[in-house]
PDB file of N, CA and C in Angstrom:
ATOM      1  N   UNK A   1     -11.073   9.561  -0.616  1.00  0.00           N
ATOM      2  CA  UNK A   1     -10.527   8.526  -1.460  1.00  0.00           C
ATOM      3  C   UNK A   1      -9.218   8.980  -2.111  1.00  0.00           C
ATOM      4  N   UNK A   2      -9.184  10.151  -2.529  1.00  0.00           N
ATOM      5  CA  UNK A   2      -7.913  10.992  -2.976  1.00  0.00           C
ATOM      6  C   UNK A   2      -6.543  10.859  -2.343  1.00  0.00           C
ATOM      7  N   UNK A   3      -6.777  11.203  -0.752  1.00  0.00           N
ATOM      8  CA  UNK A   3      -6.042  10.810   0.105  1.00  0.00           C
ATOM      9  C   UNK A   3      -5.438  10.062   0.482  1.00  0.00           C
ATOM     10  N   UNK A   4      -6.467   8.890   0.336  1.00  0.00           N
ATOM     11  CA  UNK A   4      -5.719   7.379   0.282  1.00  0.00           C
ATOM     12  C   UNK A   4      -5.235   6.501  -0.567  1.00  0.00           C
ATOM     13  N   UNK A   5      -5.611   6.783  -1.631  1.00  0.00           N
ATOM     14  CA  UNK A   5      -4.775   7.085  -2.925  1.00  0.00           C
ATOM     15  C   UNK A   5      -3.271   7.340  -2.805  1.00  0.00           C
ATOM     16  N   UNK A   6      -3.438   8.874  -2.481  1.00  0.00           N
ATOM     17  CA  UNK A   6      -1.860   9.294  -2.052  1.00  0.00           C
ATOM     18  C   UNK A   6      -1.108   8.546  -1.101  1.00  0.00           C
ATOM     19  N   UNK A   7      -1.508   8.237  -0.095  1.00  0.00           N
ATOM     20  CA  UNK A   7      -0.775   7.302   0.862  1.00  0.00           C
ATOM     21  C   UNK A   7      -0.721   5.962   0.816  1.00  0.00           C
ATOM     22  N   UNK A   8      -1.398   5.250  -0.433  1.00  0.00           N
ATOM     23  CA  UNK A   8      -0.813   4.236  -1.105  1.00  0.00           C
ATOM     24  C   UNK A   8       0.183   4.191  -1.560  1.00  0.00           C
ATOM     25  N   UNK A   9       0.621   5.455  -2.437  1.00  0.00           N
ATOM     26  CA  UNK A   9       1.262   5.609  -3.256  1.00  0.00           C
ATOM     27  C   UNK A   9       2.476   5.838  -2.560  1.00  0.00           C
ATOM     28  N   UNK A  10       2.196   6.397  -1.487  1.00  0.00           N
ATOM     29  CA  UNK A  10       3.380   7.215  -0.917  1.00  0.00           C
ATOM     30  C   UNK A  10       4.466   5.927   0.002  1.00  0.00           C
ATOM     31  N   UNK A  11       3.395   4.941   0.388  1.00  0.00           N
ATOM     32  CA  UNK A  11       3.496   3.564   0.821  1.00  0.00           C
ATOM     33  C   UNK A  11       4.076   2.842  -0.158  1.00  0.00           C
ATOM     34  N   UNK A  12       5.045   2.326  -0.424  1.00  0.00           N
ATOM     35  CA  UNK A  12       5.596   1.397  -1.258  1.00  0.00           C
ATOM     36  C   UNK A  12       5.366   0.116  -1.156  1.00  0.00           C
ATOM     37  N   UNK A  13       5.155  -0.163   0.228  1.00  0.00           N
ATOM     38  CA  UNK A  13       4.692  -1.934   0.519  1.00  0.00           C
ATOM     39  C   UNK A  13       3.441  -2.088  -0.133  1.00  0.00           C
ATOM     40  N   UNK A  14       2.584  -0.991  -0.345  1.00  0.00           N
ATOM     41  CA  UNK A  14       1.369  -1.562   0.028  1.00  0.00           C
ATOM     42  C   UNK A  14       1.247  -0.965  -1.193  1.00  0.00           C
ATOM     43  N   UNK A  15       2.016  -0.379  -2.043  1.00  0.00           N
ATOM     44  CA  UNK A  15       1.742   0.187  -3.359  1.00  0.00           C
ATOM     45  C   UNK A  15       2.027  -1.221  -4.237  1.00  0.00           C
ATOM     46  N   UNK A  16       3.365  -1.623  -4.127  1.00  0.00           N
ATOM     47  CA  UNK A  16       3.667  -3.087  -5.145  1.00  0.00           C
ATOM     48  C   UNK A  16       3.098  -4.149  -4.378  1.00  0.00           C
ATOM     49  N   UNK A  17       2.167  -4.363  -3.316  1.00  0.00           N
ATOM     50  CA  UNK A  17       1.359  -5.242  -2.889  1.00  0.00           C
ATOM     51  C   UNK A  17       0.277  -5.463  -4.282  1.00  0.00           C
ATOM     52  N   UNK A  18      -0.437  -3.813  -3.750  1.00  0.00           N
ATOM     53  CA  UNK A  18      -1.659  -4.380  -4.750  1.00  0.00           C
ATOM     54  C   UNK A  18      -1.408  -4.198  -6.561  1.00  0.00           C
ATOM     55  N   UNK A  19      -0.408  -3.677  -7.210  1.00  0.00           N
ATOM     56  CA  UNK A  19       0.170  -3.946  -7.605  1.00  0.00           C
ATOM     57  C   UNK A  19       0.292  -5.251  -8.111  1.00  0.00           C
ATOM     58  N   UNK A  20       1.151  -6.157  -7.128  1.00  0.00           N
ATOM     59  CA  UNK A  20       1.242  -7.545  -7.848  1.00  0.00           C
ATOM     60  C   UNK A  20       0.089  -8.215  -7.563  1.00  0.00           C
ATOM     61  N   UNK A  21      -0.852  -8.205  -6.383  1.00  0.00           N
ATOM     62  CA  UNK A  21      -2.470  -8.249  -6.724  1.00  0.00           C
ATOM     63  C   UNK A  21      -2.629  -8.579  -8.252  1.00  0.00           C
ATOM     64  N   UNK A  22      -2.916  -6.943  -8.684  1.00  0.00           N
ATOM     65  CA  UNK A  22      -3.541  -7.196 -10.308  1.00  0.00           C
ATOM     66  C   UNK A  22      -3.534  -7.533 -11.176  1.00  0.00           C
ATOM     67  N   UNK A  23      -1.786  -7.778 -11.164  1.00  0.00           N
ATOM     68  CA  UNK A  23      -1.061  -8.438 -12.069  1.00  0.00           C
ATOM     69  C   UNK A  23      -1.306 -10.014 -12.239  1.00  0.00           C
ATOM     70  N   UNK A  24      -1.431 -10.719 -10.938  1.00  0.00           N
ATOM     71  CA  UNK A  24      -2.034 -11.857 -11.050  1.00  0.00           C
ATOM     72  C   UNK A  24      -3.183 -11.825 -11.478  1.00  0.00           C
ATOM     73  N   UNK A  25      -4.054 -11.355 -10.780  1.00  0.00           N
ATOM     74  CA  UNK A  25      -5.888 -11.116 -11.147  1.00  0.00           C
ATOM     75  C   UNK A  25      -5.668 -11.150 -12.719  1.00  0.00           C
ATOM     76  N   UNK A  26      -5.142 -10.140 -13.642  1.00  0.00           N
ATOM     77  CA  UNK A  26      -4.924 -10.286 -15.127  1.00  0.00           C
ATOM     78  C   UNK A  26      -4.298 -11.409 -15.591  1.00  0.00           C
ATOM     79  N   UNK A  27      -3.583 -11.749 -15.289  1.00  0.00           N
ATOM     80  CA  UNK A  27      -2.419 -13.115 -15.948  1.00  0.00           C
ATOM     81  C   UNK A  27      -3.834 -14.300 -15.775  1.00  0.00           C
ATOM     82  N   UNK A  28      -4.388 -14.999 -14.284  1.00  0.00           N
ATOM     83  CA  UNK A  28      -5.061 -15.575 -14.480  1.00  0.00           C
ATOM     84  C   UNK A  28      -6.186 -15.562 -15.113  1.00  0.00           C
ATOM     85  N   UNK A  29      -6.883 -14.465 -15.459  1.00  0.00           N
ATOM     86  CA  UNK A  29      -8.015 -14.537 -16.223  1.00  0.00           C
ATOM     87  C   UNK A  29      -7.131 -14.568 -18.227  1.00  0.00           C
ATOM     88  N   UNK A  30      -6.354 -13.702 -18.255  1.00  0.00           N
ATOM     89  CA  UNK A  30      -5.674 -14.007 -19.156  1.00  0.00           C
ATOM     90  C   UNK A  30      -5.664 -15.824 -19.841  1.00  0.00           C
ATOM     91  N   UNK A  31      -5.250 -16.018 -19.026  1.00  0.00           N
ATOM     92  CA  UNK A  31      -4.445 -17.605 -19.461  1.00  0.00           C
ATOM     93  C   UNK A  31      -6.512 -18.353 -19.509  1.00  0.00           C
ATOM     94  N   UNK A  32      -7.173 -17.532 -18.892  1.00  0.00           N
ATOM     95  CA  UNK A  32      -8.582 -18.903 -18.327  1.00  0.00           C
ATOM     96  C   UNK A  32      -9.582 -18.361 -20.086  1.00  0.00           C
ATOM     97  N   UNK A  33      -9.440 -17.007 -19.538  1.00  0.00           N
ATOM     98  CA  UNK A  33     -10.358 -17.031 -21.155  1.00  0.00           C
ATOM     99  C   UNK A  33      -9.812 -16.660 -22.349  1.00  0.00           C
ATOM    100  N   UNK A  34      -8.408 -15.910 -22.616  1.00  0.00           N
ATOM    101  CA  UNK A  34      -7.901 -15.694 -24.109  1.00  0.00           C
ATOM    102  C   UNK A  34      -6.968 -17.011 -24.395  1.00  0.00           C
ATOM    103  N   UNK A  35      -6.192 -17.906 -23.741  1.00  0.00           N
ATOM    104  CA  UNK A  35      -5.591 -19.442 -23.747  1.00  0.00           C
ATOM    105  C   UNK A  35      -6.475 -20.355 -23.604  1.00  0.00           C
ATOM    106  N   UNK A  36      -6.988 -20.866 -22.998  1.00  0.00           N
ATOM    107  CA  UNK A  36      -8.465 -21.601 -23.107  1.00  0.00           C
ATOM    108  C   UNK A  36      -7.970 -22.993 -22.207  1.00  0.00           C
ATOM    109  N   UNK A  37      -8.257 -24.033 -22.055  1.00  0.00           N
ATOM    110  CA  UNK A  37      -7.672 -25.230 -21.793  1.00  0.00           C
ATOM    111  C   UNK A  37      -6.278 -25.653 -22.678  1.00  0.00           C
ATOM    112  N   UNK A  38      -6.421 -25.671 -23.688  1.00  0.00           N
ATOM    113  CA  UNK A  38      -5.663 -25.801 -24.928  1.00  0.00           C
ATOM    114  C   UNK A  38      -4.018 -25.610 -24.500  1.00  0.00           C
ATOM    115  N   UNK A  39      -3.877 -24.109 -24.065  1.00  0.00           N
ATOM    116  CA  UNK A  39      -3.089 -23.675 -23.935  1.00  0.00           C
ATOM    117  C   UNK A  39      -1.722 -24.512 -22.508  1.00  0.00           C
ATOM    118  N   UNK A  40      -0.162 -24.338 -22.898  1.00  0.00           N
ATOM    119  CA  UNK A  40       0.148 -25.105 -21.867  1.00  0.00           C
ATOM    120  C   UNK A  40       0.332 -24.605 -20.491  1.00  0.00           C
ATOM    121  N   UNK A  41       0.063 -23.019 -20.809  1.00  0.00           N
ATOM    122  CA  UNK A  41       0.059 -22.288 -19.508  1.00  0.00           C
ATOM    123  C   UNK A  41      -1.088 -22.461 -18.672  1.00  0.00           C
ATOM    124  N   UNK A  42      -2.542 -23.385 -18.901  1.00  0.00           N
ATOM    125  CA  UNK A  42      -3.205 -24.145 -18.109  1.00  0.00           C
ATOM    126  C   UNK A  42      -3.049 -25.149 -17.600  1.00  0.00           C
ATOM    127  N   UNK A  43      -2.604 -25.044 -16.541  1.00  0.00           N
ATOM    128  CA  UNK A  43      -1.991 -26.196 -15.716  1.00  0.00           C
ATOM    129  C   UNK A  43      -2.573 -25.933 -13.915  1.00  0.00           C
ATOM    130  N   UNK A  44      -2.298 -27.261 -13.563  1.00  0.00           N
ATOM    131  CA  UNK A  44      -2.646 -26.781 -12.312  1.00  0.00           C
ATOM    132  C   UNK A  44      -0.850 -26.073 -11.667  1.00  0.00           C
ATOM    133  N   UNK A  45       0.434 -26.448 -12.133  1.00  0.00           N
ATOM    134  CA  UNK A  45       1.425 -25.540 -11.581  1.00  0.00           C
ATOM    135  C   UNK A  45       1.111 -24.191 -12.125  1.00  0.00           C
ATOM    136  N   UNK A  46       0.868 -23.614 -13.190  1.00  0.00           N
ATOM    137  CA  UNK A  46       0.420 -22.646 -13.422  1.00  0.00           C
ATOM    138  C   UNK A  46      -0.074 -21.805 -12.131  1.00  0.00           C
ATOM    139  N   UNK A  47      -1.411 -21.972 -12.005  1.00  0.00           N
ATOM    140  CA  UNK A  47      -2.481 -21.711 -11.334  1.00  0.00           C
ATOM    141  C   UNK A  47      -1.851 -22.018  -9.323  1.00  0.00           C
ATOM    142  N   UNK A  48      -1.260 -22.655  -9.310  1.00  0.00           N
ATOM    143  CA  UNK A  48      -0.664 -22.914  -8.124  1.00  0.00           C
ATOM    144  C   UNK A  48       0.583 -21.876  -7.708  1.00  0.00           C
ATOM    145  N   UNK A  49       1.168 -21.399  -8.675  1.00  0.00           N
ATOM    146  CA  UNK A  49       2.279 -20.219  -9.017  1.00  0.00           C
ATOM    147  C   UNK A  49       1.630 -18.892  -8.651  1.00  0.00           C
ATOM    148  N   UNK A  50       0.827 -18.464  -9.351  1.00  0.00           N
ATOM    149  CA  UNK A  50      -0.225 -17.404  -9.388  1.00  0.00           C
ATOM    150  C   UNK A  50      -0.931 -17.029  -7.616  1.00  0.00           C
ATOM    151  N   UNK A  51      -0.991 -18.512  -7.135  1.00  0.00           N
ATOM    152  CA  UNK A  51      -2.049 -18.584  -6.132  1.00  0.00           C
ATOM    153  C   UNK A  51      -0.667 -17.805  -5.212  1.00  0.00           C
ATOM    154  N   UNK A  52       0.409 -18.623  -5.064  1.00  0.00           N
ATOM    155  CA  UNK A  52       1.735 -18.448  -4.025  1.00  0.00           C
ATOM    156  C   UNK A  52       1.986 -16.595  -4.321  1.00  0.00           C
ATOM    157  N   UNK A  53       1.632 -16.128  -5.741  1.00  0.00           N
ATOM    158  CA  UNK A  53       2.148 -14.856  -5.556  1.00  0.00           C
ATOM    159  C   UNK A  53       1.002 -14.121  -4.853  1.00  0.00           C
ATOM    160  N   UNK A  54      -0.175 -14.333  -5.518  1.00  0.00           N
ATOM    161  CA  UNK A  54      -1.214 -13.792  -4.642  1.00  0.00           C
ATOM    162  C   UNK A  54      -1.206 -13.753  -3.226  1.00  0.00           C
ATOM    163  N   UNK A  55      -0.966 -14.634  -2.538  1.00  0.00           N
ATOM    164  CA  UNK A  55      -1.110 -15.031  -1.113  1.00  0.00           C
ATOM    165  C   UNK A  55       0.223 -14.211  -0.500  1.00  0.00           C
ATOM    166  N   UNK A  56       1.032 -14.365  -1.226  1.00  0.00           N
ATOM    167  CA  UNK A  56       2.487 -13.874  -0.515  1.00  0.00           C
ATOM    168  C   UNK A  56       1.950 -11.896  -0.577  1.00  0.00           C
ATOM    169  N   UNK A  57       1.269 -11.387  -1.671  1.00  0.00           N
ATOM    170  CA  UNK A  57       1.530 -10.348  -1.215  1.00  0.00           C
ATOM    171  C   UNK A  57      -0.400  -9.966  -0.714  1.00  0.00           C
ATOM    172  N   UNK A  58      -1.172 -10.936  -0.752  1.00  0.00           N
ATOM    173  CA  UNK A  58      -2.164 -10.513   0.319  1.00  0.00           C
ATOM    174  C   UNK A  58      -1.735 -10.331   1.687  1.00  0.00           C
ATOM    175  N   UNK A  59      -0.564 -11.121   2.624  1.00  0.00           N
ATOM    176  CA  UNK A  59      -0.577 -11.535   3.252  1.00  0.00           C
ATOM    177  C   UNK A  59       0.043 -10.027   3.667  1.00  0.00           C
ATOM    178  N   UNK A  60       1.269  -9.865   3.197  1.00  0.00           N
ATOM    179  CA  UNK A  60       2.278  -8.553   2.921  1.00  0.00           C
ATOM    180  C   UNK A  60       1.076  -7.105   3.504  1.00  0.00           C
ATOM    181  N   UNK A  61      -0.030  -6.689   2.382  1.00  0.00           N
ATOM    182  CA  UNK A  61      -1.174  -6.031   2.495  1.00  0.00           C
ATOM    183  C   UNK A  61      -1.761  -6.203   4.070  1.00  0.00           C
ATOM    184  N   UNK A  62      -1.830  -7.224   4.514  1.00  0.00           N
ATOM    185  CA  UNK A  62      -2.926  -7.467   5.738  1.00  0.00           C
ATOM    186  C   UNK A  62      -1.480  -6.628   6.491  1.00  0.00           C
ATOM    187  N   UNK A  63      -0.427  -7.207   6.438  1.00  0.00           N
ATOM    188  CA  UNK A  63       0.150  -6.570   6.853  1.00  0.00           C
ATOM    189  C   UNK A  63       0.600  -5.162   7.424  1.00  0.00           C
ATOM    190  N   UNK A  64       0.490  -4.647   6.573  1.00  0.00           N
ATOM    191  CA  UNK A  64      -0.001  -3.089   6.481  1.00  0.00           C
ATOM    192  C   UNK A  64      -0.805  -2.456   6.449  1.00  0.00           C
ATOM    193  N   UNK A  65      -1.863  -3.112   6.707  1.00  0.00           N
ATOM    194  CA  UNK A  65      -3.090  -2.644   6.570  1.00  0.00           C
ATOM    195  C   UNK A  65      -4.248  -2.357   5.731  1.00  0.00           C
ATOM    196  N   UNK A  66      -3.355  -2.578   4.407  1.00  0.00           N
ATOM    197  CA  UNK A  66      -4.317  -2.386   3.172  1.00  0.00           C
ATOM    198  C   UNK A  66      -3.545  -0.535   3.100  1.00  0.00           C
ATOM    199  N   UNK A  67      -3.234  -0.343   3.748  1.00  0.00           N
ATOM    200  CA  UNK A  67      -3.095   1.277   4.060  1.00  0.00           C
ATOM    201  C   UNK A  67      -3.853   2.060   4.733  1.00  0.00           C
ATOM    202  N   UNK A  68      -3.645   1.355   5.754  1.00  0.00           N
ATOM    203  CA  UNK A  68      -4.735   1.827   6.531  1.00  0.00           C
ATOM    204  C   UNK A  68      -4.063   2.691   7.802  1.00  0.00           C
ATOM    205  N   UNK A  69      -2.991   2.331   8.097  1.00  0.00           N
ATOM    206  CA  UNK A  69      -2.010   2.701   9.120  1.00  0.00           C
ATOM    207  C   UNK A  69      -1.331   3.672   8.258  1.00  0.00           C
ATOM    208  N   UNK A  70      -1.196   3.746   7.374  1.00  0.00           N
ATOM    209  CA  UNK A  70      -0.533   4.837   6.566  1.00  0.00           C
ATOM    210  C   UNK A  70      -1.169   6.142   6.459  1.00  0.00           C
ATOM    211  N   UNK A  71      -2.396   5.745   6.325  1.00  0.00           N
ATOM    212  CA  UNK A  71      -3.927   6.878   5.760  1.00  0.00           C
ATOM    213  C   UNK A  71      -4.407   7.466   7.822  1.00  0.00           C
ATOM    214  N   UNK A  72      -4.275   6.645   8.319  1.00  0.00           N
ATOM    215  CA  UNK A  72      -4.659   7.002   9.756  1.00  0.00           C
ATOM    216  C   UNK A  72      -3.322   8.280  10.433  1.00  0.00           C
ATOM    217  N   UNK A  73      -2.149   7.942  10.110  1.00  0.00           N
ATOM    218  CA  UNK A  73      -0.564   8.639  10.690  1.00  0.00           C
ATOM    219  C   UNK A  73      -0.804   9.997   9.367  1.00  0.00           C
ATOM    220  N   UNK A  74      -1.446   9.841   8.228  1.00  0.00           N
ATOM    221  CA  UNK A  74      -1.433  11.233   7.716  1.00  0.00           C
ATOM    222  C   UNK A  74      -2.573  11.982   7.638  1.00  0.00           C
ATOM    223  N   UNK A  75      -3.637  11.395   8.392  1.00  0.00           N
ATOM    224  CA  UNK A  75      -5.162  12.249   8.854  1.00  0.00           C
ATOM    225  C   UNK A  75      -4.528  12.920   9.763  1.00  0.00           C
ATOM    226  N   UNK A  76      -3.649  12.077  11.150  1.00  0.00           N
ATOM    227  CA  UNK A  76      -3.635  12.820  12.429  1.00  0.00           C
ATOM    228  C   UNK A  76      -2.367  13.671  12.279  1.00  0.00           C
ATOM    229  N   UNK A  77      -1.455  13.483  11.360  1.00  0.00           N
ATOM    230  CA  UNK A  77      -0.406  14.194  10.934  1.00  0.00           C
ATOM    231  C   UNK A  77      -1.326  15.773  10.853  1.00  0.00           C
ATOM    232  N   UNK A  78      -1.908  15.471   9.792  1.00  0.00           N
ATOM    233  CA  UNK A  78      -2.564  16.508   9.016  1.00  0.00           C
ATOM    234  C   UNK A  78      -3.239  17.955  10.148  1.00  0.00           C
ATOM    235  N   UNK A  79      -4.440  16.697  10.872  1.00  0.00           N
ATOM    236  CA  UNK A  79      -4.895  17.347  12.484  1.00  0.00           C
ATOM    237  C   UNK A  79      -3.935  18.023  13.315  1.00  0.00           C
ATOM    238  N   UNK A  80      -2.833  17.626  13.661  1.00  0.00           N
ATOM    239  CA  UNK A  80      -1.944  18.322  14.338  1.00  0.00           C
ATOM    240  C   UNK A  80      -1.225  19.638  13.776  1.00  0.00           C
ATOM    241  N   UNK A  81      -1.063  19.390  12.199  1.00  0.00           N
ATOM    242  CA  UNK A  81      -0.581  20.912  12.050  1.00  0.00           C
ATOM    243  C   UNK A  81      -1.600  21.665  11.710  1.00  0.00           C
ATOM    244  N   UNK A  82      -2.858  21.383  11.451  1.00  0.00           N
ATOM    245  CA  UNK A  82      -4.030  22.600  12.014  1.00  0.00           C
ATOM    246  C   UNK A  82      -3.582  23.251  13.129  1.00  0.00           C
ATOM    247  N   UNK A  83      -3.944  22.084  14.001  1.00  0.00           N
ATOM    248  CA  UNK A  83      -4.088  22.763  15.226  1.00  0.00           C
ATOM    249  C   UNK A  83      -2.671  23.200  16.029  1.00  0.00           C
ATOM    250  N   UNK A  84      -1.923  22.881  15.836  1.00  0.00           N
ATOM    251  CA  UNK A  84      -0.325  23.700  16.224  1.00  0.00           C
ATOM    252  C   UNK A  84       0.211  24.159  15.232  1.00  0.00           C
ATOM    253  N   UNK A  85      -0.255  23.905  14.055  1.00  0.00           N
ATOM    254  CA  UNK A  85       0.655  25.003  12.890  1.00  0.00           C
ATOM    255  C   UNK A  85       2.335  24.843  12.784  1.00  0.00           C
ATOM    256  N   UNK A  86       2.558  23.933  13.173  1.00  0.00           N
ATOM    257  CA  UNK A  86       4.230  23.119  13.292  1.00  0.00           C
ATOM    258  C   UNK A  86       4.036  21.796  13.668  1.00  0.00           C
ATOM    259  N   UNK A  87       5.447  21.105  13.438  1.00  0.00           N
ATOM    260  CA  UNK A  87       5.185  19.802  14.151  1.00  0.00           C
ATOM    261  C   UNK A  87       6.457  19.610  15.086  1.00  0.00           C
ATOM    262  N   UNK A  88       6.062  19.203  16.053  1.00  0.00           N
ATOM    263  CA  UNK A  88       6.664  19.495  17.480  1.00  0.00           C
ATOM    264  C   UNK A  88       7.476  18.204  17.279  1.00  0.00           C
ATOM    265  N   UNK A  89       8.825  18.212  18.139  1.00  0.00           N
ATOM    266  CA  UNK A  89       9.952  16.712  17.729  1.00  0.00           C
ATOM    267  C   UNK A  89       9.359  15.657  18.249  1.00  0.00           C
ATOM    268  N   UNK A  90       8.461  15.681  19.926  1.00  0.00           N
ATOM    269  CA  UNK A  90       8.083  14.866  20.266  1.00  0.00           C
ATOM    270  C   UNK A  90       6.984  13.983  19.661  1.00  0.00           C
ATOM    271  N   UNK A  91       5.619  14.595  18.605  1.00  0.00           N
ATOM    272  CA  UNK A  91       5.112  14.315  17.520  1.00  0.00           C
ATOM    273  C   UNK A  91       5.635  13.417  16.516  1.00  0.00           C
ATOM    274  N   UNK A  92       6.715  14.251  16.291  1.00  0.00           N
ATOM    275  CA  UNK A  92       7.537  13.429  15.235  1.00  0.00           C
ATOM    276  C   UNK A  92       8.354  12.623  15.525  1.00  0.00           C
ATOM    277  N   UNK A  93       8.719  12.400  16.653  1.00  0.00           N
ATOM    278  CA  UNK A  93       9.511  10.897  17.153  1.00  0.00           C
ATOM    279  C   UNK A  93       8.228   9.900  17.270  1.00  0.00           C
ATOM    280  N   UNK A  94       7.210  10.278  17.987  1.00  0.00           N
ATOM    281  CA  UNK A  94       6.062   9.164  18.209  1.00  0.00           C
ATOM    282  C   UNK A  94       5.440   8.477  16.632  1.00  0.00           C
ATOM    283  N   UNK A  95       5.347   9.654  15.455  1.00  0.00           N
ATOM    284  CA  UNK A  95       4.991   9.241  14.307  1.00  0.00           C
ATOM    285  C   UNK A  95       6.017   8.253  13.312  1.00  0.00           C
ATOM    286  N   UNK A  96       7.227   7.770  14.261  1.00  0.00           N
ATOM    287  CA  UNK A  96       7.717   7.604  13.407  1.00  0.00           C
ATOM    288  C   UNK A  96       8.514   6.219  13.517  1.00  0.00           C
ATOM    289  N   UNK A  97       7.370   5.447  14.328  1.00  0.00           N
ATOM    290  CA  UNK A  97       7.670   4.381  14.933  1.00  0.00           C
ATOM    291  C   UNK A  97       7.810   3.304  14.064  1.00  0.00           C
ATOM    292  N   UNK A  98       6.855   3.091  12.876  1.00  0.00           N
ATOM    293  CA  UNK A  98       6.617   2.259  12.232  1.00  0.00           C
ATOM    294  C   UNK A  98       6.747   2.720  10.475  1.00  0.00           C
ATOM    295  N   UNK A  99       7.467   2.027   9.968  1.00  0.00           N
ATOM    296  CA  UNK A  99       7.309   2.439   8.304  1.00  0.00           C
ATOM    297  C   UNK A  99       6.313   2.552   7.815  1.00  0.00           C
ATOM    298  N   UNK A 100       5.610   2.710   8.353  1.00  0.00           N
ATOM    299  CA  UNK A 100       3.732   2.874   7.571  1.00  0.00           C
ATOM    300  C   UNK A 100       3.347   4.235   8.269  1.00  0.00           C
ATOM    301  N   UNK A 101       3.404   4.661   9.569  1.00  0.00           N
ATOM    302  CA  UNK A 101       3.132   5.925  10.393  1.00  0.00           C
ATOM    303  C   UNK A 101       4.062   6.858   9.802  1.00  0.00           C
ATOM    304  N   UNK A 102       5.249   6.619   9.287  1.00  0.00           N
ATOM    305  CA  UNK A 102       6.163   7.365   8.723  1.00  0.00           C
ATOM    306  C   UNK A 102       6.285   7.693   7.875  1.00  0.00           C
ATOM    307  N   UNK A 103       5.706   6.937   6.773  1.00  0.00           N
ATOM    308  CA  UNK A 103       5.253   7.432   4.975  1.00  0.00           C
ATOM    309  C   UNK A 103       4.213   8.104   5.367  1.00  0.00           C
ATOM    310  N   UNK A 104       3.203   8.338   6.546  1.00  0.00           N
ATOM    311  CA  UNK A 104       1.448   9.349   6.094  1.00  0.00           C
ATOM    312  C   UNK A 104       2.055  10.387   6.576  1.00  0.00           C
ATOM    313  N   UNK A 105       3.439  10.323   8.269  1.00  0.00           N
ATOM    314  CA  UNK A 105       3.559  11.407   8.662  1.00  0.00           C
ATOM    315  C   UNK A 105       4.418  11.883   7.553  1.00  0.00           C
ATOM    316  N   UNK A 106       5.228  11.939   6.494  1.00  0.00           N
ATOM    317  CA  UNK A 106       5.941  12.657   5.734  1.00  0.00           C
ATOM    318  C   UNK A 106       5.564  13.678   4.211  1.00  0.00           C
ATOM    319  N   UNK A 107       4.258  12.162   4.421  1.00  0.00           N
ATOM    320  CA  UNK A 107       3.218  12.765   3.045  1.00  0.00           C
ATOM    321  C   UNK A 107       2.439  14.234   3.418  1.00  0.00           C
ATOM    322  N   UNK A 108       1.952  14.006   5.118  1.00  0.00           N
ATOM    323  CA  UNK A 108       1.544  15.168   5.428  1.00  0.00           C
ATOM    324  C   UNK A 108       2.518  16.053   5.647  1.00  0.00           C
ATOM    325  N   UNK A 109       3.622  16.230   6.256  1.00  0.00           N
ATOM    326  CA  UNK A 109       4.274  17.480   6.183  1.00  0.00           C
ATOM    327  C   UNK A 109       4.852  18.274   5.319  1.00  0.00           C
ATOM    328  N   UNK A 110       4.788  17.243   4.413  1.00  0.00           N
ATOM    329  CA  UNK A 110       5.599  17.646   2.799  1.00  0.00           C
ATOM    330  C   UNK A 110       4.087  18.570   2.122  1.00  0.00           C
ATOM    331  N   UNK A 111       3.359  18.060   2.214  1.00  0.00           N
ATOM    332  CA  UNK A 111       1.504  18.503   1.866  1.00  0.00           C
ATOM    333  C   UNK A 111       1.528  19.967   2.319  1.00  0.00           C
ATOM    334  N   UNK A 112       2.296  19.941   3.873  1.00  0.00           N
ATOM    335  CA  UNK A 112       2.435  20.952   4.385  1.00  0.00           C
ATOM    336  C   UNK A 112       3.626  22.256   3.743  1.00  0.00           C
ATOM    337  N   UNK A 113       3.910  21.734   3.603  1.00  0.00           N
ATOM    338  CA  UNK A 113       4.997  22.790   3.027  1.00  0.00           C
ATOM    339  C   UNK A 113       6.223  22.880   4.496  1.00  0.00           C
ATOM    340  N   UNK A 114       6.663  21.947   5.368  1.00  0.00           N
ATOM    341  CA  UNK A 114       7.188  22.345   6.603  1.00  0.00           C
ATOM    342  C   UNK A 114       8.257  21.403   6.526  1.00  0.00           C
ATOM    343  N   UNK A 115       9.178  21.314   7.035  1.00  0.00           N
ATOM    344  CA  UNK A 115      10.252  20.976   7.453  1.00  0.00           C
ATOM    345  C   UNK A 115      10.221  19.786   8.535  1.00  0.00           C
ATOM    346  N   UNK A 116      11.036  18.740   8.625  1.00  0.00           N
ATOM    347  CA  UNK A 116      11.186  17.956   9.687  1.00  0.00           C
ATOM    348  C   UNK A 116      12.414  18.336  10.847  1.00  0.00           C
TER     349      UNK A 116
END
């Protein structure tokens, strides 16, 4: 869990994804139980605003995997310099196809203490 943690973090898409996630999740419960009906920030544009940010960066997330493609490129990152103890160019051209394979492969070599 630590790990993927880090390669959230290390992930920027998928870091201000969930991110603005929570921020909605709070604002709407915000406005539903400390504003009440009463309030004019209960509205259905309100709530329709909230929904568009949610969706825009769930969608963003599926995208990336949740971090999942991030957390997978710095397991096998990780596996490879076990087992070769360097990382070979051809490795590192293949890891570095996609902006998500490329934040786990960097998190791991940096982890590593090694050079690109």
């Amino acid at each position: 869990m630590r790990n993927y943690l880090r390669c959230v973090i290390a992930n920027k898409a998928t870091l201000w994804t969930y991110a603005i996630m929570a921020c909605v999740a709070v604002i709407a419960l915000f406005i539903i139980i400390v504003l009440g009906p009463t309030s004019l920030l209960y509205s259905p544009e309100s709530f329709a605003a909230l929904w568009c940010f949610g969706m825009c960066s769930l969608l963003i997330n599926l995208c990336t995997g949740f971090g999942y493609c991030t957390y997978s490129a710095y397991r096998r990152t990780k596996a490879h310099i076990q087992e070769h103890e360097r990382v070979d160019e051809r490795f590192s051209s293949y890891m570095r196809y996609s902006y998500c394979n490329m934040r786990g492969f960097e998190l791991a070599v940096s982890e590593a203490g090694l050079t690109i």
